[in-house]
C-alpha atoms as a PDB file:
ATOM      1  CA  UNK A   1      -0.987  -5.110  10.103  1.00  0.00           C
ATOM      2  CA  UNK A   2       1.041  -5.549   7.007  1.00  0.00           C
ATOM      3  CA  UNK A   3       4.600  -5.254   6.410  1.00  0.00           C
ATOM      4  CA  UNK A   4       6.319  -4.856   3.181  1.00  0.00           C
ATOM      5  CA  UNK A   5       9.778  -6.209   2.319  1.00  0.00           C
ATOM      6  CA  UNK A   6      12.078  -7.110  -0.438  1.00  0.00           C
ATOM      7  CA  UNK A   7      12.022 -10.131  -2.206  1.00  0.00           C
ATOM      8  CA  UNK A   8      15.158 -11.546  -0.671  1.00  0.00           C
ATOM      9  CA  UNK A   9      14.596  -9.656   2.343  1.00  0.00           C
ATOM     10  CA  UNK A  10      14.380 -11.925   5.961  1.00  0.00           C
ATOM     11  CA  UNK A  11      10.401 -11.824   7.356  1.00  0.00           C
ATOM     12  CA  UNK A  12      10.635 -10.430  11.027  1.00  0.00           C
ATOM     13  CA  UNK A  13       8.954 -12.625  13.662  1.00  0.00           C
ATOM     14  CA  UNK A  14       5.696 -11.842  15.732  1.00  0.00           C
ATOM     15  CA  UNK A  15       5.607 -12.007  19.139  1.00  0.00           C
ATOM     16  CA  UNK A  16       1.675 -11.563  19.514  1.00  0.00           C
ATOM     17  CA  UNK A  17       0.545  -9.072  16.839  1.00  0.00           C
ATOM     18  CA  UNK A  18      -0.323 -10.699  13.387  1.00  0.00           C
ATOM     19  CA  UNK A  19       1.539  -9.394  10.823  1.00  0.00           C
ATOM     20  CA  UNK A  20       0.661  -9.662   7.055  1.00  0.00           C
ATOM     21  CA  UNK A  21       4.182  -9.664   4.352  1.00  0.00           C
ATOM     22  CA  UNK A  22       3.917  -8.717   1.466  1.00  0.00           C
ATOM     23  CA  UNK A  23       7.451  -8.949  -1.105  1.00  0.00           C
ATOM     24  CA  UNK A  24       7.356  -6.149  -3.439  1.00  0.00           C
ATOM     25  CA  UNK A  25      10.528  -5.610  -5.916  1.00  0.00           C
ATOM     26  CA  UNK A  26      13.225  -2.838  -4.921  1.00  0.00           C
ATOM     27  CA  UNK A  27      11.671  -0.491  -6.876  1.00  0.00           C
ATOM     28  CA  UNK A  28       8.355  -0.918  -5.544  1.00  0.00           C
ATOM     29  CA  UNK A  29       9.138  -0.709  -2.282  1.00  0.00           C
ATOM     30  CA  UNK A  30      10.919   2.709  -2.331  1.00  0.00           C
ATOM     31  CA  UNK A  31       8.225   4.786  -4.755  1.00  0.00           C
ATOM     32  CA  UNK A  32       6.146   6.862  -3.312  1.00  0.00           C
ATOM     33  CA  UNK A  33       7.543   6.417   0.410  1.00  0.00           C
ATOM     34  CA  UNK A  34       6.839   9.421   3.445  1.00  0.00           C
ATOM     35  CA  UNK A  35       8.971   9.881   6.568  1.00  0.00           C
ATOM     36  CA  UNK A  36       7.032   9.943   9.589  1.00  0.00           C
ATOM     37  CA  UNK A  37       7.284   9.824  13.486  1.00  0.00           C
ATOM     38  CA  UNK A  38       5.149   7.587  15.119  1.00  0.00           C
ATOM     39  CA  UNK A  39       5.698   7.357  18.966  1.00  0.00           C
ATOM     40  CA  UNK A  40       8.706   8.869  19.008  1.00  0.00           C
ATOM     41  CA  UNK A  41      10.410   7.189  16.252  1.00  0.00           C
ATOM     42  CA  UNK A  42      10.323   7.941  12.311  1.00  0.00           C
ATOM     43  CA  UNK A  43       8.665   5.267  10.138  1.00  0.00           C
ATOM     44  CA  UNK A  44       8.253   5.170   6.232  1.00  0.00           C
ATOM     45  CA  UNK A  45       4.422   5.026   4.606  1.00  0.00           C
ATOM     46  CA  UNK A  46       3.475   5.047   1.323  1.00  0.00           C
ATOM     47  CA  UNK A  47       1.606   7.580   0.186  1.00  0.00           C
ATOM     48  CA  UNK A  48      -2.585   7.147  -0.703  1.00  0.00           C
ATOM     49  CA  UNK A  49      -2.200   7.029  -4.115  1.00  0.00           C
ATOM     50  CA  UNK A  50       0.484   4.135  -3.465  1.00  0.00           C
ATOM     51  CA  UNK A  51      -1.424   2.195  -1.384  1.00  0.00           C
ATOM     52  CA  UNK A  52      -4.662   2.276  -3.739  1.00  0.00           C
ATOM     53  CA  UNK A  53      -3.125   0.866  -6.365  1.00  0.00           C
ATOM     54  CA  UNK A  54      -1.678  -1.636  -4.214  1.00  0.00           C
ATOM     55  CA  UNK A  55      -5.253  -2.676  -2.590  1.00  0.00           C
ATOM     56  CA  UNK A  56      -5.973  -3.284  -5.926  1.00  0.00           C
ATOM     57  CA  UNK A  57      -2.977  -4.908  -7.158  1.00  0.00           C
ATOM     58  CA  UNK A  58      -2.975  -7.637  -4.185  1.00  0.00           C
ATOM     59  CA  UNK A  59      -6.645  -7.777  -3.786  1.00  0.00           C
ATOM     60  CA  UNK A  60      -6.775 -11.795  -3.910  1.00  0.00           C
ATOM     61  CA  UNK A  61      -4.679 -11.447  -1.150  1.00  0.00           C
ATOM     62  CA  UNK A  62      -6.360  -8.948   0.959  1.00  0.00           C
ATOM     63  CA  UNK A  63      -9.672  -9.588  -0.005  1.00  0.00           C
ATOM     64  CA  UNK A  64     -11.854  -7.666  -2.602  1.00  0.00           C
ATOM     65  CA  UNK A  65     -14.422  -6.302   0.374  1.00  0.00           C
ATOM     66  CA  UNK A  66     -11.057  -4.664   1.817  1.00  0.00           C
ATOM     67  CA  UNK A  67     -10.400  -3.092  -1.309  1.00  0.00           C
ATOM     68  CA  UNK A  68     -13.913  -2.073  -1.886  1.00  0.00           C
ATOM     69  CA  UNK A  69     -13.430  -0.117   1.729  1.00  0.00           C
ATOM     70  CA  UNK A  70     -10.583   1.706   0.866  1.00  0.00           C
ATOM     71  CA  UNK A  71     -11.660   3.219  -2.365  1.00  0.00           C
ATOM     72  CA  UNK A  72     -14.948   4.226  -0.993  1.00  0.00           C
ATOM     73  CA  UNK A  73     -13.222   5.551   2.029  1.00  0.00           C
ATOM     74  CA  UNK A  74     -10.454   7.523  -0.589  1.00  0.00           C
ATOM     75  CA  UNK A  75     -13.131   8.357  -2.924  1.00  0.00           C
ATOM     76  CA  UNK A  76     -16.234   9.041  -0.693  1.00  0.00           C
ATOM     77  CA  UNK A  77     -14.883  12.383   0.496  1.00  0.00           C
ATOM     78  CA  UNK A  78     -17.171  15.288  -0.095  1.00  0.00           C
ATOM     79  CA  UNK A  79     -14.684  17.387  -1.897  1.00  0.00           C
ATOM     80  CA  UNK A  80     -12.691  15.388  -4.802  1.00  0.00           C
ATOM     81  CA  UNK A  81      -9.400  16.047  -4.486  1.00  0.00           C
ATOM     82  CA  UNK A  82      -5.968  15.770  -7.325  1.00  0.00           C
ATOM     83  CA  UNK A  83      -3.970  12.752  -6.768  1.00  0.00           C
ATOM     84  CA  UNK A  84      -0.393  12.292  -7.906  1.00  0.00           C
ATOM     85  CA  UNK A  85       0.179   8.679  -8.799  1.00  0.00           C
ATOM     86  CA  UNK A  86       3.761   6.714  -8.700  1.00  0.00           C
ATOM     87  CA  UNK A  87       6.006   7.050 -11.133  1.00  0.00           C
ATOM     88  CA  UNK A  88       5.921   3.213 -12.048  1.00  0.00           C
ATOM     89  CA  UNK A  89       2.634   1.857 -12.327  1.00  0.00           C
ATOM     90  CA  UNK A  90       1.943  -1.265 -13.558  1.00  0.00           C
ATOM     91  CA  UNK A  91      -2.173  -1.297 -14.317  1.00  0.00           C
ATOM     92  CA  UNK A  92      -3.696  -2.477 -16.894  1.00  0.00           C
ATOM     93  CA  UNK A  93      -7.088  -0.515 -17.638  1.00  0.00           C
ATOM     94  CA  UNK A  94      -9.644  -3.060 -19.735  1.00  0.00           C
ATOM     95  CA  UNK A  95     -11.509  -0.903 -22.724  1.00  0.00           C
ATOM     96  CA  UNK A  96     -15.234  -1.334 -22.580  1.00  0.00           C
END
């Protein structure tokens, strides 16, 4: 599991489960976030388009067959469907 924070912000300890940090800047951390309720209680998630670019963004971190995963998983859907990215990317897109 992975659990992001601010950059100042105090890691939480583990009592059993592993749990991955991850810092990300303010602003980061609060684009792109959903409300949700999960057992009973709400919880924020980014959104897929969020958490694509940020497979790819920590992918020496998470590992590049991880990565590799979750884009075929978010791309290997039969029907191809719009996505709406963040509001403040960082990528860098190489010209061939």
């Amino acid at each position: 599991m992975s659990l992001a924070i601010g950059r100042k912000g105090r890691a939480p300890k583990s009592y059993g489960t592993p749990i991955r940090i991850v810092r990300f800047t303010e602003s980061l951390l609060h684009d792109d976030v959903e409300a949700h309720v999960i057992d009973g209680g709400p919880a924020k998630v980014f959104g897929i388009a969020k958490t694509t670019v940020d497979r790819f963004r920590y992918r020496s971190k998470i590992g590049l067959s991880v990565e590799i995963e979750g884009f075929r998983k978010r791309c290997g859907s039969a029907k191809p469907r719009p996505v709406k990215l963040p509001t403040r990317l960082n990528v860098v897109v190489a010209a061939p």
